[in-house]
PDB file of N, CA and C in Angstrom:
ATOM      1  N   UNK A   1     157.781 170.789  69.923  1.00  0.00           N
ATOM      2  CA  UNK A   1     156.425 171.049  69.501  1.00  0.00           C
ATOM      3  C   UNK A   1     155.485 170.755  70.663  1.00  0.00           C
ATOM      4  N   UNK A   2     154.427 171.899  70.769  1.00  0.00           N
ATOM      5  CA  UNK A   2     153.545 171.448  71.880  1.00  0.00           C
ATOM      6  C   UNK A   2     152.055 171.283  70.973  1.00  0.00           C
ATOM      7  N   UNK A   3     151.346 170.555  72.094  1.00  0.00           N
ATOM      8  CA  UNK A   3     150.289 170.372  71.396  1.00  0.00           C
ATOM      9  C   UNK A   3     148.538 170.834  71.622  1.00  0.00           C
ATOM     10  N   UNK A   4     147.611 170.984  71.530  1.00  0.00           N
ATOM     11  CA  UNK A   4     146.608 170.891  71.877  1.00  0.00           C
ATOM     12  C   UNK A   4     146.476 169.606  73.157  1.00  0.00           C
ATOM     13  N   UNK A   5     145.568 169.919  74.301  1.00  0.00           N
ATOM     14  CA  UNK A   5     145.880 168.307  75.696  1.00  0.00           C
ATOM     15  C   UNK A   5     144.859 167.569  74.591  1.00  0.00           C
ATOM     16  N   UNK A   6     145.391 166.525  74.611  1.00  0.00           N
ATOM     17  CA  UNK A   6     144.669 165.291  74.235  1.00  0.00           C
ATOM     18  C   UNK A   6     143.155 165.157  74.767  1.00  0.00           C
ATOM     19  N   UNK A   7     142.569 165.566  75.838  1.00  0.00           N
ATOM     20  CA  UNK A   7     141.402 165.222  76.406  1.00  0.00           C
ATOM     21  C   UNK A   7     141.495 166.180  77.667  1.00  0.00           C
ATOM     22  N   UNK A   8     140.024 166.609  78.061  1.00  0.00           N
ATOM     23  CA  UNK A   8     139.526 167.732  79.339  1.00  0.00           C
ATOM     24  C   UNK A   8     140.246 169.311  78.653  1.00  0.00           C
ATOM     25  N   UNK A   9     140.089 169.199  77.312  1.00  0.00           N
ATOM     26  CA  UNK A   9     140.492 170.572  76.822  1.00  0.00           C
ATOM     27  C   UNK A   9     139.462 171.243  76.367  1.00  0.00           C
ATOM     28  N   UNK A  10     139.404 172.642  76.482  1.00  0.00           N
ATOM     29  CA  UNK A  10     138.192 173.697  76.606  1.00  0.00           C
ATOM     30  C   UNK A  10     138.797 174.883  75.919  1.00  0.00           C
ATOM     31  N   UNK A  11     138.544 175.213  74.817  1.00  0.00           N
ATOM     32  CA  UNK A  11     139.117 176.528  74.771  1.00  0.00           C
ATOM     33  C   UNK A  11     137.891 177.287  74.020  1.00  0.00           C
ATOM     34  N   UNK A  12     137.839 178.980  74.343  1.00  0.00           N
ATOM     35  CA  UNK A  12     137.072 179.574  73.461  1.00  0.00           C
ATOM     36  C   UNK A  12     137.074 180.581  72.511  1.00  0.00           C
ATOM     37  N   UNK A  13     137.172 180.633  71.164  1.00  0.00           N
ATOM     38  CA  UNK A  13     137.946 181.005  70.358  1.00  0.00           C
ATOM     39  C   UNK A  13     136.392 182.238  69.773  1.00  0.00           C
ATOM     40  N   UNK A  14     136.854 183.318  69.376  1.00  0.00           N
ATOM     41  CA  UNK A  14     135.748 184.388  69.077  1.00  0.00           C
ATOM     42  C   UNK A  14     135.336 184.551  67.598  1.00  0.00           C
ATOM     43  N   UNK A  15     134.949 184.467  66.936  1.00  0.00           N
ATOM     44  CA  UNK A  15     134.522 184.481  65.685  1.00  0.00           C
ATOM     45  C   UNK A  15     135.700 185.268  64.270  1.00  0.00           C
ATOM     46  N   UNK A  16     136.010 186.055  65.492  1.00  0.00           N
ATOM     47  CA  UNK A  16     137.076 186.485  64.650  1.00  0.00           C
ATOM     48  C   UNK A  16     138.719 186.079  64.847  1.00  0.00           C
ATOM     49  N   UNK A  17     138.461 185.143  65.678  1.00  0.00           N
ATOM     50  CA  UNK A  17     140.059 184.730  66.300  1.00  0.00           C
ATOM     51  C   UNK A  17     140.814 184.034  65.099  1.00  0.00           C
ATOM     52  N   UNK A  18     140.337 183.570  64.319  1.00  0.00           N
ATOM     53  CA  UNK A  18     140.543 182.398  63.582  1.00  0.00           C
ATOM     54  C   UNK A  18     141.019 183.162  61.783  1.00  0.00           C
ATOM     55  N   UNK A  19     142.072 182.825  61.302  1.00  0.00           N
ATOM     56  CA  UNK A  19     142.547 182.827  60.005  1.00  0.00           C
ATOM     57  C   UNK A  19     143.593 182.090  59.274  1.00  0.00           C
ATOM     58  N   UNK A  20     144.067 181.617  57.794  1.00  0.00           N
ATOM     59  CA  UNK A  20     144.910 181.060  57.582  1.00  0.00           C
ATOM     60  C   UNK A  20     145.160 182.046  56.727  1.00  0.00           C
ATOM     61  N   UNK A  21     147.005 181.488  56.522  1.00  0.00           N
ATOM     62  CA  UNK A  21     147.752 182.415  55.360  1.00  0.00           C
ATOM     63  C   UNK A  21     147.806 181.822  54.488  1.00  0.00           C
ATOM     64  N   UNK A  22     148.649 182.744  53.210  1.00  0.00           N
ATOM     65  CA  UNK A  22     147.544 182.271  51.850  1.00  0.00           C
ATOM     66  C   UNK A  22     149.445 181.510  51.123  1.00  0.00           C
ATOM     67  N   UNK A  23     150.096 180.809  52.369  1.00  0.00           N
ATOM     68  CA  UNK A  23     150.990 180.376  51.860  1.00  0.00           C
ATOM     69  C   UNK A  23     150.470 179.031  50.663  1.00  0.00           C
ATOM     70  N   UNK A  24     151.878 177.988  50.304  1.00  0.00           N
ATOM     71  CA  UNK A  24     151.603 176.569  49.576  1.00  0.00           C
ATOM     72  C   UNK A  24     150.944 175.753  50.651  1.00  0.00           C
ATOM     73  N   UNK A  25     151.662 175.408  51.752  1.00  0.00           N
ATOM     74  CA  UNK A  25     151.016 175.078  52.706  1.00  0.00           C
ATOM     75  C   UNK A  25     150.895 175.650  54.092  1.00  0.00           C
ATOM     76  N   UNK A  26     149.156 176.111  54.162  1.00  0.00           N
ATOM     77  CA  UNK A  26     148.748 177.352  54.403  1.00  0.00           C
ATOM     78  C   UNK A  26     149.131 176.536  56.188  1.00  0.00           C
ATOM     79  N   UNK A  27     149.066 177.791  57.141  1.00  0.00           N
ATOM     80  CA  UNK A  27     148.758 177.216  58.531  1.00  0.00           C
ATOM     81  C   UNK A  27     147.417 178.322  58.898  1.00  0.00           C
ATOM     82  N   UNK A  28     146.808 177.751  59.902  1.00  0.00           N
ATOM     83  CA  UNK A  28     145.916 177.908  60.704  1.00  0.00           C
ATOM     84  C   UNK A  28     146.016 178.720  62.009  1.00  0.00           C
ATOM     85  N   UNK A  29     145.809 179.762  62.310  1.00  0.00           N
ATOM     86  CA  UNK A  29     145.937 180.650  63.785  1.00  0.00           C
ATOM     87  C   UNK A  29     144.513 180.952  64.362  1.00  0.00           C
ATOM     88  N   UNK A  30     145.051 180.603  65.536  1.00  0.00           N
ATOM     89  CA  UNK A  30     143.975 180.640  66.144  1.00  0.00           C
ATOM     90  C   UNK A  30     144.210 181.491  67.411  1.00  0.00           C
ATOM     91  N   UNK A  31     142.943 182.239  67.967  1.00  0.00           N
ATOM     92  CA  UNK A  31     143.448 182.988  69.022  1.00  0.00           C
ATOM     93  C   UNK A  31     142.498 183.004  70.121  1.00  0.00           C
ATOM     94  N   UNK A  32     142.838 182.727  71.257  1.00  0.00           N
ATOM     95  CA  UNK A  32     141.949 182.284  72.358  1.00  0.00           C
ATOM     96  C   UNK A  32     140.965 183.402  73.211  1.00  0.00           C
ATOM     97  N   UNK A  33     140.057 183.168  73.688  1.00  0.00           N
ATOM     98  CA  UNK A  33     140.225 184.047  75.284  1.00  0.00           C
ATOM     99  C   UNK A  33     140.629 184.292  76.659  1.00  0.00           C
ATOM    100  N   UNK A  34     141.738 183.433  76.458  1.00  0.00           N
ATOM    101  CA  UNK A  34     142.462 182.962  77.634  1.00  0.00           C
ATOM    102  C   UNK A  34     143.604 183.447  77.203  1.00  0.00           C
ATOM    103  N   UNK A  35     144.016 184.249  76.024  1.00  0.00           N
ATOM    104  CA  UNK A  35     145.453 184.757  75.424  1.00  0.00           C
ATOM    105  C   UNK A  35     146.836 183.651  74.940  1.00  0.00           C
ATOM    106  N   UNK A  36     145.743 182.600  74.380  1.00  0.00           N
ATOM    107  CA  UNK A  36     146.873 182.212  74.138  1.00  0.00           C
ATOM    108  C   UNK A  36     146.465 182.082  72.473  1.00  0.00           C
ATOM    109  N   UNK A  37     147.928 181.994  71.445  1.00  0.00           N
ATOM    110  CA  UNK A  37     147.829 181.973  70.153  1.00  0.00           C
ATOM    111  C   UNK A  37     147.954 180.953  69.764  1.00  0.00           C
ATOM    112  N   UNK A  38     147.491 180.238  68.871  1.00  0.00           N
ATOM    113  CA  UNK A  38     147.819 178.664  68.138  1.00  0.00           C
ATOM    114  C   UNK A  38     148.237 178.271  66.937  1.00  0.00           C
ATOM    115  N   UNK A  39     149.314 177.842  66.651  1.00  0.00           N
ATOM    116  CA  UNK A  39     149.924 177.625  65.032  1.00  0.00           C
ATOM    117  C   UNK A  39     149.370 176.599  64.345  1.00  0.00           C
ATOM    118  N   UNK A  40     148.192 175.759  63.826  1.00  0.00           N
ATOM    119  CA  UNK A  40     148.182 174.490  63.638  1.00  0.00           C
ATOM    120  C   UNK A  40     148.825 174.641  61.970  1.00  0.00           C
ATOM    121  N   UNK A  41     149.720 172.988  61.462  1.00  0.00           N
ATOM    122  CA  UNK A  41     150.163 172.975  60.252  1.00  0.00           C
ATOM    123  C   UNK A  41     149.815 171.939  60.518  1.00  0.00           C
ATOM    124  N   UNK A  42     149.770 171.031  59.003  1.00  0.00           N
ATOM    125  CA  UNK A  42     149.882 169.838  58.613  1.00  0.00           C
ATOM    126  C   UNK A  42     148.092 169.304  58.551  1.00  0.00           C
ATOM    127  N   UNK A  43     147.213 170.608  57.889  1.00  0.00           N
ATOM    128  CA  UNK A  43     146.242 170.233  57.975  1.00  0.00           C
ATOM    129  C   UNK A  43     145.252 170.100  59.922  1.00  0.00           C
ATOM    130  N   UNK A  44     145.905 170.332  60.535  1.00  0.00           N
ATOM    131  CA  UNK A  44     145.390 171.058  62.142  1.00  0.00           C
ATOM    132  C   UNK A  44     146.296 169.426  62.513  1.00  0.00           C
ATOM    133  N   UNK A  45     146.870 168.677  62.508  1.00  0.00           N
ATOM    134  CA  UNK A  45     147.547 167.674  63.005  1.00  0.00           C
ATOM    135  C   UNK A  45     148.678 168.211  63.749  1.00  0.00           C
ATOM    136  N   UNK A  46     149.466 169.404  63.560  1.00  0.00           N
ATOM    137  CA  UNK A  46     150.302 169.643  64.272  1.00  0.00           C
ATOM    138  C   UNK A  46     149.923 171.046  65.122  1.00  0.00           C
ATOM    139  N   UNK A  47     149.926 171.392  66.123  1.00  0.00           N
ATOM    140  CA  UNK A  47     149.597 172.729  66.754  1.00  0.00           C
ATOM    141  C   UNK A  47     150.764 173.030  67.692  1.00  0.00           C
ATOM    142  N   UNK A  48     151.039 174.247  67.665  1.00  0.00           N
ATOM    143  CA  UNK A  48     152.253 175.240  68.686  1.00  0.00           C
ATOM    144  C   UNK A  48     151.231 175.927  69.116  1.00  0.00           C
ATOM    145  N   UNK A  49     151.965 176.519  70.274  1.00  0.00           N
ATOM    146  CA  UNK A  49     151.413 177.255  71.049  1.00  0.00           C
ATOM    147  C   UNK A  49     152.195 178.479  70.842  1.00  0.00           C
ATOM    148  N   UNK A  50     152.255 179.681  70.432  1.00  0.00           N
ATOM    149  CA  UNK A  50     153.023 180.527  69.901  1.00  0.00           C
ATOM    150  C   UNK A  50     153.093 181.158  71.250  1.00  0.00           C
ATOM    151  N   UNK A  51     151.799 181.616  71.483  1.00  0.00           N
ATOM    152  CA  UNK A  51     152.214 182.704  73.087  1.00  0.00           C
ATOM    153  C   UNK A  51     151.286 182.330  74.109  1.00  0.00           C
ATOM    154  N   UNK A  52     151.438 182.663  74.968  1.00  0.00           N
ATOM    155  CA  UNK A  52     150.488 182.068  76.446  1.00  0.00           C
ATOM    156  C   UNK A  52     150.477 182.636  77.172  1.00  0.00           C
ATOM    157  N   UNK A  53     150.501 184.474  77.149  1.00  0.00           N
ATOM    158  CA  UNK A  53     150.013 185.333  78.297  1.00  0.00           C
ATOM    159  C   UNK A  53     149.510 186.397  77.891  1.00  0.00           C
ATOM    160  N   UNK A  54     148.996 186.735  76.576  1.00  0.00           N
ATOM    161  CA  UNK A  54     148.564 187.342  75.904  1.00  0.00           C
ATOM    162  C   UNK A  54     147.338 188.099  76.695  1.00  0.00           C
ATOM    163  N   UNK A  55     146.679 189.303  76.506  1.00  0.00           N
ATOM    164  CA  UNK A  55     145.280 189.678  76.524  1.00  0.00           C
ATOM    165  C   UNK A  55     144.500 188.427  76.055  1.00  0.00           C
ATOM    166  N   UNK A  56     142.923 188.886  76.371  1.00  0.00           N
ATOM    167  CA  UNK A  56     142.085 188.210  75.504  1.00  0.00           C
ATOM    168  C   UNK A  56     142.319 188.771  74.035  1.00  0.00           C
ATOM    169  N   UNK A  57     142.020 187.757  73.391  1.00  0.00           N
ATOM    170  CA  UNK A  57     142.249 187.431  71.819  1.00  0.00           C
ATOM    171  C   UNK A  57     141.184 187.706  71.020  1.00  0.00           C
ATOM    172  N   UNK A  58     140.681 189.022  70.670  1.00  0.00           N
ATOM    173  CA  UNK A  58     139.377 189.086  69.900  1.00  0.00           C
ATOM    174  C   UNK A  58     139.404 188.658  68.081  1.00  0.00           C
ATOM    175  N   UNK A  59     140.985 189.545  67.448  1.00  0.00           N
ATOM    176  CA  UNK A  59     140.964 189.378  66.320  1.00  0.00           C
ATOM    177  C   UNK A  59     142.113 188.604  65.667  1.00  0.00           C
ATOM    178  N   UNK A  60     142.262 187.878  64.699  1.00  0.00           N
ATOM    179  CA  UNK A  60     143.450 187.341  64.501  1.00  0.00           C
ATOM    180  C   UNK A  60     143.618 187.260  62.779  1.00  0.00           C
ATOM    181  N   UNK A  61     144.614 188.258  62.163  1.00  0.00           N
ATOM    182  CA  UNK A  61     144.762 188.600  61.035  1.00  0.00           C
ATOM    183  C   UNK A  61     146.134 188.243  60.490  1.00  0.00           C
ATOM    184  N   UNK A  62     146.331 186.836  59.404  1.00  0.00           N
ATOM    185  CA  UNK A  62     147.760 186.417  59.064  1.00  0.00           C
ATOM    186  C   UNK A  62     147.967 186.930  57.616  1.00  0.00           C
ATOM    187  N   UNK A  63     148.927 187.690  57.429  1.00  0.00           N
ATOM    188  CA  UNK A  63     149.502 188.130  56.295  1.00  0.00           C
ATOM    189  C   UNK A  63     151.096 187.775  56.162  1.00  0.00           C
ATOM    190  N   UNK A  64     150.951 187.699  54.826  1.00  0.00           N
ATOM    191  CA  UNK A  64     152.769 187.224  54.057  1.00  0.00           C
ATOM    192  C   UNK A  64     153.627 187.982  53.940  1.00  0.00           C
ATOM    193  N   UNK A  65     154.562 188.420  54.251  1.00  0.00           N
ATOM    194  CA  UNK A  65     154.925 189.670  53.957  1.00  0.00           C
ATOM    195  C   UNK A  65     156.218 189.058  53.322  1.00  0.00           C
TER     196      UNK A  65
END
């Protein structure tokens, strides 16, 4: 598991970067302008870094399938 840096962290996330799925316990995605994607679970206590070379990140849409 990786995490968000503890401190001197900057990221900028676009209004639409941001959604959760409509699981029991839902997670949090987040999507940068620096291309990278973010998994947080456990209430945002735990965060992955899903991808890290992505385009910029304008929209970010989680569905269940």
């Amino acid at each position: 598991m990786t995490c968000f840096p503890k401190k001197d962290s900057f990221f900028t996330v676009q209004r639409d970067a941001m959604d959760m799925d409509d699981l029991k316990s839902p997670a949090l995605y987040v999507g940068t302008t620096t291309g990278q994607l973010w998994i947080g679970r456990e209430g945002g206590e735990e965060w992955d870094c899903a991808f890290d070379s992505l385009p910029r990140i304008h929209c970010v849409k989680a569905a269940v399938v």
